[in-house]
C-alpha atoms as a PDB file:
ATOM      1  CA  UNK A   1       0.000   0.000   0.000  1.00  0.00           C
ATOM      2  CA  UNK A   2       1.093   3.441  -1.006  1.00  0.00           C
ATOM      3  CA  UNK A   3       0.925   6.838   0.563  1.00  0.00           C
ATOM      4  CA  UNK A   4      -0.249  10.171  -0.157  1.00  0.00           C
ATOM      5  CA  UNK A   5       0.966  10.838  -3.428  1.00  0.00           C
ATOM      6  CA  UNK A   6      -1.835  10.634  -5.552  1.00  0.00           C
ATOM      7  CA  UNK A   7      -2.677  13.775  -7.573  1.00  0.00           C
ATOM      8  CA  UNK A   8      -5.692  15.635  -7.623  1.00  0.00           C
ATOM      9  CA  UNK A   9      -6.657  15.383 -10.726  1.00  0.00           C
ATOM     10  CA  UNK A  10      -5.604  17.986 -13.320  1.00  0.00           C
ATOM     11  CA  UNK A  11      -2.959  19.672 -10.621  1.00  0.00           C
ATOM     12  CA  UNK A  12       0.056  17.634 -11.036  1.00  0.00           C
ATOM     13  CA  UNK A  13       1.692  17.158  -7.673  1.00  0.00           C
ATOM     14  CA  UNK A  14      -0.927  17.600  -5.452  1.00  0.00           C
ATOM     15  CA  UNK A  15      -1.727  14.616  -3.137  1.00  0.00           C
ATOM     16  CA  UNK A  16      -5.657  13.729  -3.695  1.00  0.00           C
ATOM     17  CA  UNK A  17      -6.308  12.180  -0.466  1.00  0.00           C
ATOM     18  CA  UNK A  18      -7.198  13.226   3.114  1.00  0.00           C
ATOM     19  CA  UNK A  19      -4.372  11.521   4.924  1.00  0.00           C
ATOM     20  CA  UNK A  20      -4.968  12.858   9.041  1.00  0.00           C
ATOM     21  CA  UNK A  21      -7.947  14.121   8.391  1.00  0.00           C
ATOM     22  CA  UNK A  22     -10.340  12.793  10.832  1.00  0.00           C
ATOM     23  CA  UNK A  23     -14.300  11.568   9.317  1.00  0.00           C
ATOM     24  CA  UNK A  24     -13.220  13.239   5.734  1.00  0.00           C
ATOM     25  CA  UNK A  25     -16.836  12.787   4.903  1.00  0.00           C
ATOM     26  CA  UNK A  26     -18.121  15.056   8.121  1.00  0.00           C
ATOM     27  CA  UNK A  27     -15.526  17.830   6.870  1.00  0.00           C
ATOM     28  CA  UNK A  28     -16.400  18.100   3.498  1.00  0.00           C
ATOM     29  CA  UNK A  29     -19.868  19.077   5.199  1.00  0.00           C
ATOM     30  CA  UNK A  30     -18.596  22.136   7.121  1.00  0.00           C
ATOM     31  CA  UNK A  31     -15.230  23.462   5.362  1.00  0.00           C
ATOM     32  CA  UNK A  32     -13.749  23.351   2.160  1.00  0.00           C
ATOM     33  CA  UNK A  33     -10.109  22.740   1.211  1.00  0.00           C
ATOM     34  CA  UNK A  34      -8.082  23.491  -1.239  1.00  0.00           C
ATOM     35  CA  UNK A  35      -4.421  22.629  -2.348  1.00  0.00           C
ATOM     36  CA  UNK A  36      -2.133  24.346  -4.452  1.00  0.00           C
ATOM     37  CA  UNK A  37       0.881  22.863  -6.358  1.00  0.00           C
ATOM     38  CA  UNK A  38       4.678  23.343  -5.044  1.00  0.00           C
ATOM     39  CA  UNK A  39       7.154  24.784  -7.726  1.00  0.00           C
ATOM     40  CA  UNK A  40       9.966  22.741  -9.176  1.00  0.00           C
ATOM     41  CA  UNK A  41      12.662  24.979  -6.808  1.00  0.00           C
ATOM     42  CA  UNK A  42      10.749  24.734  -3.775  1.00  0.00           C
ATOM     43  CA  UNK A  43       9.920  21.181  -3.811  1.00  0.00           C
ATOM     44  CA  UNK A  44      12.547  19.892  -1.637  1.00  0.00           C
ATOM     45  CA  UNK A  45      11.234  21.848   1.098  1.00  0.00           C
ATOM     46  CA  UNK A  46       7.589  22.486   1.020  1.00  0.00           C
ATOM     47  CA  UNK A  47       4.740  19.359   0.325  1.00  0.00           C
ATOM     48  CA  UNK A  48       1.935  21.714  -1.207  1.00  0.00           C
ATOM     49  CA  UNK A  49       0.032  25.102  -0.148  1.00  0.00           C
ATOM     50  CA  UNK A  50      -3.667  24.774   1.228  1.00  0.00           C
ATOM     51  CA  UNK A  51      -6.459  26.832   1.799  1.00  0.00           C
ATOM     52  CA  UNK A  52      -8.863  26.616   4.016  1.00  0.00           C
ATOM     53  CA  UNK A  53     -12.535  28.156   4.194  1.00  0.00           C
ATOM     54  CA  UNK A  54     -15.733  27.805   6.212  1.00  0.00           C
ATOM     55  CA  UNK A  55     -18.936  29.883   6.482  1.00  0.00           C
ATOM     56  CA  UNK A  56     -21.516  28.160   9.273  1.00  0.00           C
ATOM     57  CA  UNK A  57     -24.715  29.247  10.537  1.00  0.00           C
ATOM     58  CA  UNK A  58     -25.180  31.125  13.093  1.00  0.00           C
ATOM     59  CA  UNK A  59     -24.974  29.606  16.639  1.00  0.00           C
ATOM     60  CA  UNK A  60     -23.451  26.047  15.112  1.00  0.00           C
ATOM     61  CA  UNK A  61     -19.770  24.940  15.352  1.00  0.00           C
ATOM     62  CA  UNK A  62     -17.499  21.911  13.833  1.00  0.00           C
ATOM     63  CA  UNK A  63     -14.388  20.781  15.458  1.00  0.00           C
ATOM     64  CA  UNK A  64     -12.072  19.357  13.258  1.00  0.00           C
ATOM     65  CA  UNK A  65      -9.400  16.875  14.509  1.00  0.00           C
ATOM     66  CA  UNK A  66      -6.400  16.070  12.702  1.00  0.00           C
ATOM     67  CA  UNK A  67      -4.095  13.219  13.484  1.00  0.00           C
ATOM     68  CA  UNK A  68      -0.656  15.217  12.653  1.00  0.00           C
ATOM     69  CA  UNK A  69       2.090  14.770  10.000  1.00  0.00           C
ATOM     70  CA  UNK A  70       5.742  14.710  11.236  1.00  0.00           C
ATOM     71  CA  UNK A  71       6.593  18.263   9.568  1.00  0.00           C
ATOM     72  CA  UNK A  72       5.528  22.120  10.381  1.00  0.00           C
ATOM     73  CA  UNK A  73       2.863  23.745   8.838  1.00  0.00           C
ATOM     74  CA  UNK A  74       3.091  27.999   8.368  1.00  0.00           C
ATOM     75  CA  UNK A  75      -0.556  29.057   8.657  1.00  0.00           C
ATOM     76  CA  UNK A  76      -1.578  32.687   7.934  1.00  0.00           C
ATOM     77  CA  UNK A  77      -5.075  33.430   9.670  1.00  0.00           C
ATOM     78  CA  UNK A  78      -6.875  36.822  11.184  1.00  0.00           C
ATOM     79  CA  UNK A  79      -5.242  35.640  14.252  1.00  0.00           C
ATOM     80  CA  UNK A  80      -1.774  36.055  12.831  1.00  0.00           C
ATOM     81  CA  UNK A  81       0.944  34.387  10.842  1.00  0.00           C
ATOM     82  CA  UNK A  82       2.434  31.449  12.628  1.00  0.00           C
ATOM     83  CA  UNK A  83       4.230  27.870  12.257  1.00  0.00           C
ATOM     84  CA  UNK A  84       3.302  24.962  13.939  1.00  0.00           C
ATOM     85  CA  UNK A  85       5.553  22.105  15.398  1.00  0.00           C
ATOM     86  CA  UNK A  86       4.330  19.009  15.736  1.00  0.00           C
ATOM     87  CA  UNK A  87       1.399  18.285  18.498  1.00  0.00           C
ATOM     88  CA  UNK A  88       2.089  15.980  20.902  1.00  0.00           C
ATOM     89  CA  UNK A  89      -1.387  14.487  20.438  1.00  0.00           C
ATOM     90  CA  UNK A  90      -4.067  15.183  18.076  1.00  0.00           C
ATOM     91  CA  UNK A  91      -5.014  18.037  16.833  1.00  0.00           C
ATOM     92  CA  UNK A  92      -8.199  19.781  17.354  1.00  0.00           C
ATOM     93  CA  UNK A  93      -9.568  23.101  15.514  1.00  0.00           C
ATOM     94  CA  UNK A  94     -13.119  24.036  16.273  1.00  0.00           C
ATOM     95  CA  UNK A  95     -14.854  26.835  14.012  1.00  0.00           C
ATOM     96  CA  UNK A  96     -17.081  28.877  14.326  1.00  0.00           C
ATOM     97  CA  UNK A  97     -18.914  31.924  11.939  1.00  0.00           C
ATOM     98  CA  UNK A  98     -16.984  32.329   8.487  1.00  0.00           C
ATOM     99  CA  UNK A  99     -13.409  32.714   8.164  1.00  0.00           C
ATOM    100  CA  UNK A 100     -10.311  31.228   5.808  1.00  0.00           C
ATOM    101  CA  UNK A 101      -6.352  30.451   6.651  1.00  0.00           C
ATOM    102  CA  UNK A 102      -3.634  30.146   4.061  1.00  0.00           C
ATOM    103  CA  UNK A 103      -0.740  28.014   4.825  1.00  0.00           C
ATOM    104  CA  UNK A 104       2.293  25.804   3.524  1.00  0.00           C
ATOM    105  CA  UNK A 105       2.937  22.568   4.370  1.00  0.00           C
ATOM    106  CA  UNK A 106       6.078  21.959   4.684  1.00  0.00           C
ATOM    107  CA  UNK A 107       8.456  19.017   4.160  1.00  0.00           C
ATOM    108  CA  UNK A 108       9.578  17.109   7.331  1.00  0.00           C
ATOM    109  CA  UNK A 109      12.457  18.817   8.862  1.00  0.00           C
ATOM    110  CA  UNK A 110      12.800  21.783   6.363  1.00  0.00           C
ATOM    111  CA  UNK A 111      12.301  24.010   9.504  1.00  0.00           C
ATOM    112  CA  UNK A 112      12.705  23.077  13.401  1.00  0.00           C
ATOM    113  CA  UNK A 113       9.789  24.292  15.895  1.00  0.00           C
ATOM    114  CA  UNK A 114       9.744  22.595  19.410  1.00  0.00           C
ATOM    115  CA  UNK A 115       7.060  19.731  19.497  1.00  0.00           C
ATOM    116  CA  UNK A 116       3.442  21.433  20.580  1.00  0.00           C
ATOM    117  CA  UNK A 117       4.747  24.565  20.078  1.00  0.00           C
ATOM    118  CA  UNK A 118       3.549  27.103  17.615  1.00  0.00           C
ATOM    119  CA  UNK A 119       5.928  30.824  17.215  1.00  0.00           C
ATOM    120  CA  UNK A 120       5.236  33.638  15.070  1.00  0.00           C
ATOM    121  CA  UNK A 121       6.865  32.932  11.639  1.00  0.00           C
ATOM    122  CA  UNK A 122       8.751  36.055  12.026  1.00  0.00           C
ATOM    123  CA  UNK A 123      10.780  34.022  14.669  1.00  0.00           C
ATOM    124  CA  UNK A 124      11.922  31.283  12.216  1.00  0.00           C
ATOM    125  CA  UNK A 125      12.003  33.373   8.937  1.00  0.00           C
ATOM    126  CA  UNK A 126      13.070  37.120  10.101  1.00  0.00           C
ATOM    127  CA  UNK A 127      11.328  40.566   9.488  1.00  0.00           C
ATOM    128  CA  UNK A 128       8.699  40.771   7.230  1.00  0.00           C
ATOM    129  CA  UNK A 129       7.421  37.441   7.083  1.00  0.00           C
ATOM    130  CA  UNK A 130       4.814  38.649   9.374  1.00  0.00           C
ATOM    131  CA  UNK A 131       2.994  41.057   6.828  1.00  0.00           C
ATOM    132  CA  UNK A 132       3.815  38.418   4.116  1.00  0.00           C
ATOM    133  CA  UNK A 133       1.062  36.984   5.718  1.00  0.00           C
ATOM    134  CA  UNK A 134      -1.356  39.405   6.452  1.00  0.00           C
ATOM    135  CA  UNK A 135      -0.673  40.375   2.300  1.00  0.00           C
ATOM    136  CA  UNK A 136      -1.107  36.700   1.496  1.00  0.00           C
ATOM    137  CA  UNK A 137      -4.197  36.041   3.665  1.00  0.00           C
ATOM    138  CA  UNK A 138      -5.946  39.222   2.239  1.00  0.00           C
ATOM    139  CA  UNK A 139      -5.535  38.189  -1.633  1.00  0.00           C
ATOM    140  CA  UNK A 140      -7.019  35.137  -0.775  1.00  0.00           C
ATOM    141  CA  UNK A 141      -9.907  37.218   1.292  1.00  0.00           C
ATOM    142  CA  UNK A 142     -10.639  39.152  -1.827  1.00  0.00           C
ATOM    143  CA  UNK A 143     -10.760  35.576  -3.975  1.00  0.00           C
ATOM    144  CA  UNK A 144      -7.660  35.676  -5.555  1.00  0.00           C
ATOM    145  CA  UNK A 145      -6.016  32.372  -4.408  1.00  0.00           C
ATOM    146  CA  UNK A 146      -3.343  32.360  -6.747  1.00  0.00           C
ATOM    147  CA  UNK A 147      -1.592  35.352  -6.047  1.00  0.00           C
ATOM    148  CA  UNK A 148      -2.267  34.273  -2.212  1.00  0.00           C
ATOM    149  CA  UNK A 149      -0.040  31.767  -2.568  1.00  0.00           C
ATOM    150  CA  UNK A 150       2.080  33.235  -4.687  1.00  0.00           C
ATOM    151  CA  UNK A 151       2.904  35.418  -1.784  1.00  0.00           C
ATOM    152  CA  UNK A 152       3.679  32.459   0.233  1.00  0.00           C
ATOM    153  CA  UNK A 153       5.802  30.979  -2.428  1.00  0.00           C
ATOM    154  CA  UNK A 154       8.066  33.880  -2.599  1.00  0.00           C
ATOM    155  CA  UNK A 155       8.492  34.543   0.940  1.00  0.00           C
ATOM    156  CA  UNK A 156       9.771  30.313   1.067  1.00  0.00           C
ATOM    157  CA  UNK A 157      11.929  31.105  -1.690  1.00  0.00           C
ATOM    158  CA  UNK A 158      13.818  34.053  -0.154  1.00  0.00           C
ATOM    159  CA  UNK A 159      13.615  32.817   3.593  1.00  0.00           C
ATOM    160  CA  UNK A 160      13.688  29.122   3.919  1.00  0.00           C
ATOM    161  CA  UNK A 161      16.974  27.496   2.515  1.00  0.00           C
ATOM    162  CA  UNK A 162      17.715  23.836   2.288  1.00  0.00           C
ATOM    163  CA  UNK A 163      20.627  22.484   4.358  1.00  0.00           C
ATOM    164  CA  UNK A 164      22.894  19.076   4.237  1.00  0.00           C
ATOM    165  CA  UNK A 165      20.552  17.304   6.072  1.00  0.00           C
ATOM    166  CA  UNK A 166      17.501  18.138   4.760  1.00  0.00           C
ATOM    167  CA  UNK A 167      17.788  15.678   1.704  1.00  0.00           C
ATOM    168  CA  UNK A 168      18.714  12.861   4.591  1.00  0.00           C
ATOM    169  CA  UNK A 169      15.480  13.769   6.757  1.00  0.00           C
ATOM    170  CA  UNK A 170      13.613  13.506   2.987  1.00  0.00           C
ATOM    171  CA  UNK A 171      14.703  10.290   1.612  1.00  0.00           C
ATOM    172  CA  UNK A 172      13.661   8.557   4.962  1.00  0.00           C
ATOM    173  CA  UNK A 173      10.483   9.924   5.027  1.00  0.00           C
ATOM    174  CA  UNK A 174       9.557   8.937   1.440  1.00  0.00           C
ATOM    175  CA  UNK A 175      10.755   5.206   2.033  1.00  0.00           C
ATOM    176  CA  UNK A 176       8.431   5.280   4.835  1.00  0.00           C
ATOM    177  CA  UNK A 177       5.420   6.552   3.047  1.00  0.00           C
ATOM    178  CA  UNK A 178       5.908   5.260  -0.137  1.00  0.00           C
ATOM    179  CA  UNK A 179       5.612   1.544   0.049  1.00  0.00           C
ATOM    180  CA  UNK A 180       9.036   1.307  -1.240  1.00  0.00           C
ATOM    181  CA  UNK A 181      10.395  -0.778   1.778  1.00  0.00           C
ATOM    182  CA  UNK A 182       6.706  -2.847   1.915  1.00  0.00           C
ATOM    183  CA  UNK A 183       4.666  -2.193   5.005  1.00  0.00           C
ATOM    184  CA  UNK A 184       6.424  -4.148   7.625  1.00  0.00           C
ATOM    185  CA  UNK A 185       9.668  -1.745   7.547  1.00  0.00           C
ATOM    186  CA  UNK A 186      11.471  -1.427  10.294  1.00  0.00           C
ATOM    187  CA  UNK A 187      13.588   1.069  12.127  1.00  0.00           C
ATOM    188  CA  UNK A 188      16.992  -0.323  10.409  1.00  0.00           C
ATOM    189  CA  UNK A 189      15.218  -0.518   6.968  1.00  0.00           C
ATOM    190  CA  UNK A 190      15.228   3.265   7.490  1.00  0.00           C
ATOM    191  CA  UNK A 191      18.569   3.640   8.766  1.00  0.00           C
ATOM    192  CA  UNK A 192      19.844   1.355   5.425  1.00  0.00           C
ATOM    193  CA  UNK A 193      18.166   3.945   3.443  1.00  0.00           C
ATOM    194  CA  UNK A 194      19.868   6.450   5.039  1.00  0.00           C
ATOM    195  CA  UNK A 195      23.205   5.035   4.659  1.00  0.00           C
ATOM    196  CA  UNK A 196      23.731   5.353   8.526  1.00  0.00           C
ATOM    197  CA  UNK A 197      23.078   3.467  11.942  1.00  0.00           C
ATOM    198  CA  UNK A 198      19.945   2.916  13.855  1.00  0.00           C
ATOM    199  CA  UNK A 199      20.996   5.770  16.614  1.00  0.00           C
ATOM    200  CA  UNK A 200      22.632   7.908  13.973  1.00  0.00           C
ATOM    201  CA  UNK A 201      18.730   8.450  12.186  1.00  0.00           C
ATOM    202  CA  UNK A 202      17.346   8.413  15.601  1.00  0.00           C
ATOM    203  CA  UNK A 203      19.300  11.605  16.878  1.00  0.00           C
ATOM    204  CA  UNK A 204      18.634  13.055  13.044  1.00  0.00           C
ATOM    205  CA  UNK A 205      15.305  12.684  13.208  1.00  0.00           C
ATOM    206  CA  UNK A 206      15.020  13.671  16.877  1.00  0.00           C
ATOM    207  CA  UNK A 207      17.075  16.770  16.322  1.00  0.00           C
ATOM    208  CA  UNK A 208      15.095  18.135  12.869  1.00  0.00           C
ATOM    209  CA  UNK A 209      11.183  16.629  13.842  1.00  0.00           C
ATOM    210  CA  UNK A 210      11.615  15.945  17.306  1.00  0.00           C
ATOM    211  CA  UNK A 211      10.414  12.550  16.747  1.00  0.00           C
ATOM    212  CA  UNK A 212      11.929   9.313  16.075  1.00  0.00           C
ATOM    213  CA  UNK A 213      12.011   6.592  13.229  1.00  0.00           C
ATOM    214  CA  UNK A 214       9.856   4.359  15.201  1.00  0.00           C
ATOM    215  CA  UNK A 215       7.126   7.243  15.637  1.00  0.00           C
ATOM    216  CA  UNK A 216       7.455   8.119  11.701  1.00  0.00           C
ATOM    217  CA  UNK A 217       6.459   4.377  10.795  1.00  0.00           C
ATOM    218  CA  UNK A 218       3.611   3.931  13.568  1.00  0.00           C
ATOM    219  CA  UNK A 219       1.988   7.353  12.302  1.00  0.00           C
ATOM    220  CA  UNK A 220       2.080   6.465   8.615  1.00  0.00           C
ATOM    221  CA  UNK A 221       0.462   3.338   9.177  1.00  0.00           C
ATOM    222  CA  UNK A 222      -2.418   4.910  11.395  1.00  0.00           C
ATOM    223  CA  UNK A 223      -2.853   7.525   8.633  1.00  0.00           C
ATOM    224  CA  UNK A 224      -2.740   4.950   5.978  1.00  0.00           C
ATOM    225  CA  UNK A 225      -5.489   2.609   8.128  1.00  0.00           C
ATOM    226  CA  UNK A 226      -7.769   5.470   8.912  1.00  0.00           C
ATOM    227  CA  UNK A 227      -7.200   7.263   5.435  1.00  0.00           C
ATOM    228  CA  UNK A 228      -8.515   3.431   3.949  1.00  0.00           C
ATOM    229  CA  UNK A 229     -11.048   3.094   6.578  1.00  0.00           C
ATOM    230  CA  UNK A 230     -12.477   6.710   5.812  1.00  0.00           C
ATOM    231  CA  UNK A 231     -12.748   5.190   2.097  1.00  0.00           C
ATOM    232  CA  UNK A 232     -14.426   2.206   2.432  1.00  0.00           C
ATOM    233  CA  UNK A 233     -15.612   1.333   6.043  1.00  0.00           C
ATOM    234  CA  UNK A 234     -16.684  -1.970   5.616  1.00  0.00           C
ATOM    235  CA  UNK A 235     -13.644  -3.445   5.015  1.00  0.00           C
ATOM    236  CA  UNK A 236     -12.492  -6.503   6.687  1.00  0.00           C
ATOM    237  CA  UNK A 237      -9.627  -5.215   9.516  1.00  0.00           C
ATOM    238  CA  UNK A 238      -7.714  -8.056   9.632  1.00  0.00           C
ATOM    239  CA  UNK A 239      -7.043  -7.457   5.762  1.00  0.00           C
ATOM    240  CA  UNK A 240      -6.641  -3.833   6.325  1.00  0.00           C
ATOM    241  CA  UNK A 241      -4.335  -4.616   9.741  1.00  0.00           C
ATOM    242  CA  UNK A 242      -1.752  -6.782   7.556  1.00  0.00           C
ATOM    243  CA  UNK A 243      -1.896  -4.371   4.589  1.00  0.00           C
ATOM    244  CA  UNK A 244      -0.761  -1.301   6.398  1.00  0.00           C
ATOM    245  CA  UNK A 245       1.835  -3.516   8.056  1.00  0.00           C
ATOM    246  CA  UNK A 246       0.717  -5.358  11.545  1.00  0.00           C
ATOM    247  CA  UNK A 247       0.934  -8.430  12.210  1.00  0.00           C
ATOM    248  CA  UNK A 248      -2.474  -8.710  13.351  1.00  0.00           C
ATOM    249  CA  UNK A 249      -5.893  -6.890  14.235  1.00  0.00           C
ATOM    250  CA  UNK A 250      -5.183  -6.426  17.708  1.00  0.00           C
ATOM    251  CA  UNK A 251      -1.807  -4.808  16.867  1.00  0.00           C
ATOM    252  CA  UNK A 252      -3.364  -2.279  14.824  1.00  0.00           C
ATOM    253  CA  UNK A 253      -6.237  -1.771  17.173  1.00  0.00           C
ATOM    254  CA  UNK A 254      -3.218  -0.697  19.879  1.00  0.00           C
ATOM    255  CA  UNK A 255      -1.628   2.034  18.152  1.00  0.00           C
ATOM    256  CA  UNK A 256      -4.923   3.408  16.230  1.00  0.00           C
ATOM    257  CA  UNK A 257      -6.687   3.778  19.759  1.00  0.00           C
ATOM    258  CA  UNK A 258      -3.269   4.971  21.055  1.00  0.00           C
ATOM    259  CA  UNK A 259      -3.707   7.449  17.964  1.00  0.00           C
ATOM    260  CA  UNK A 260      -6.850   8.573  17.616  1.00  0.00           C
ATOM    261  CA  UNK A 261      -8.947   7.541  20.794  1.00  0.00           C
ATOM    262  CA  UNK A 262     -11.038   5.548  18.742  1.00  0.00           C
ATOM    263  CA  UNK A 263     -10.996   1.585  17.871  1.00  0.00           C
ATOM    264  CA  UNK A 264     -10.547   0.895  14.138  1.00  0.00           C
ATOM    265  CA  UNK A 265     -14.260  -0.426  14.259  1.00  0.00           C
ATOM    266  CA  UNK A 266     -15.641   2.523  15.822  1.00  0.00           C
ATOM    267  CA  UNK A 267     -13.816   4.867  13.443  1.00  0.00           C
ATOM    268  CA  UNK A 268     -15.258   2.416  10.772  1.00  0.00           C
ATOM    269  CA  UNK A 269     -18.970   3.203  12.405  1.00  0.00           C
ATOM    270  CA  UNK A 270     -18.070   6.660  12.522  1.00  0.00           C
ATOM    271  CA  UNK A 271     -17.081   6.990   8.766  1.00  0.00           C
ATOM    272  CA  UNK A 272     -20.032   4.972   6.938  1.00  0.00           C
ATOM    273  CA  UNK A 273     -22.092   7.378   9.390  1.00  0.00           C
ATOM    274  CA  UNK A 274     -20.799  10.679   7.694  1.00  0.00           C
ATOM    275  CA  UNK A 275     -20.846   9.148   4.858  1.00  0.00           C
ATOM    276  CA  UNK A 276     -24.449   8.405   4.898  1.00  0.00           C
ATOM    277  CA  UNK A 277     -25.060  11.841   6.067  1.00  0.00           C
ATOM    278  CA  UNK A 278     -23.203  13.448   3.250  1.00  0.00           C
ATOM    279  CA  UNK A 279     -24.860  11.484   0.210  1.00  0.00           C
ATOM    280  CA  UNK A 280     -28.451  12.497   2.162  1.00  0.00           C
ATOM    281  CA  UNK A 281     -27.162  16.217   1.994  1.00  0.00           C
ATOM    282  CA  UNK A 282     -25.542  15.772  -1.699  1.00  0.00           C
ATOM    283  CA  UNK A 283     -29.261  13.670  -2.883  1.00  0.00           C
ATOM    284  CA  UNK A 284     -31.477  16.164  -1.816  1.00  0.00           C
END
């Protein structure tokens, strides 16, 4: 089984799928998100450039949780300009009224903020970036998305250069996402990859995400279980257990509930539930 690197379709480079996004199905219902392609020069360091916008009726709320990626994200909203390190546990956004962010998602360790931390992106890429993204998050107020990101895109360019390690922290990633190592990789699969030792990767990794090589393969095969559980909830989980790399159901159910909160059947329940709700709302 693969990872997130299917396209949308016409925007080359532009994953297509909703890896971390808890119940998908219930989200398309109260926001909509967009992504925006990466250019050629910037593509070692940032995945792709979202947008995100909501507009609920008075007195009602949605809470979005999102079951985090090892990297930071830069996210320009009314509230400021900011990047985000990676939560220690899930991640929870509740909204409320109308309202729309702009943000990059950057490649794992392309730039280091403490774990549950979030500064103001003027601490990690100097003067200016600030108003970058008040200018950024305005364009895309007014409807002009492209030039939004554009904004983003040259700030990234100027600001946020690649180091020796970067490629390292990259390559490791990918082999875990990809499927190219098969879905029972382990810790020294990675550290092959790398072309260094187990504790060599584990004080890279620690040192640029703040997480370990272990952590990086658990997460991707929680995203890649709920991701195919979102699709399809009636599959079978013992399938869907060995396919994203456990040995067994019960080893799966560990680290999803560890993840998430939730069993994999209960997420399952949880999915074909939104689902329902969704084709009701699309049908009528």
């Amino acid at each position: 089984m693969r990872h997130e690197r299917g396209s949308v379709p016409g925007v080359p480079g532009v994953p297509s799928t909703t890896y971390g996004v808890v119940d998908p199905a219930a989200a398309r219902r109260a926001f909509a998100l967009e992504r925006f392609p990466v250019p050629a020069d910037l593509a070692d360091r940032v995945d792709w450039f979202w947008i995100v916008r909501w507009d609920l009726p008075a007195g009602e709320s949605f809470t979005q949780t999102v079951i985090p990626h090892p990297c930071v994200n830069l996210v320009a909203e009314p509230s400021g300009f900011a990047a985000y390190g990676i939560p220690e546990g899930l991640f929870d956004r509740t909204l409320v009224g109308a309202g729309i962010a702009v943000a990059a998602k950057l490649r794992p360790g392309a730039l280091s903020v403490p774990r549950g931390t979030s500064v103001p992106s003027s601490g990690v890429l100097g003067a200016g970036a600030d108003e970058a993204g008040e200018r950024a998050l305005a364009l895309a107020e007014r409807g002009d998305d492209e030039a939004a990101v554009r904004v983003l895109i040259d700030l990234l360019r100027e600001r946020l250069a690649p180091d020796q390690h970067l490629a390292q922290v990259s390559r490791v990633l990918d082999a875990a996402t990809s499927g190219e190592l098969g879905p029972h990789a382990r810790v020294a699969d990675l550290a092959r990859v790398a072309g260094t030792s187990t504790r060599s990767l584990q004080r890279l990794l620690g040192e640029r995400l703040g997480v370990g090589p272990k952590w990086v393969l658990q997460r991707h095969r929680v995203h890649l279980a709920a991701e195919l559980l979102a699709q399809d909830p009636g599959r079978d989980l013992s399938a869907l257990a060995v396919g994203v790399g456990y040995y067994d159901q019960a080893h799966l159910a560990v680290d999803f509930v560890s993840v998430t909160g939730h069993t994999p059947g209960a997420y399952a329940r949880r999915c074909a539930e939104s689902r329902a709700r969704l084709l009701e709302l699309v049908s009528s």
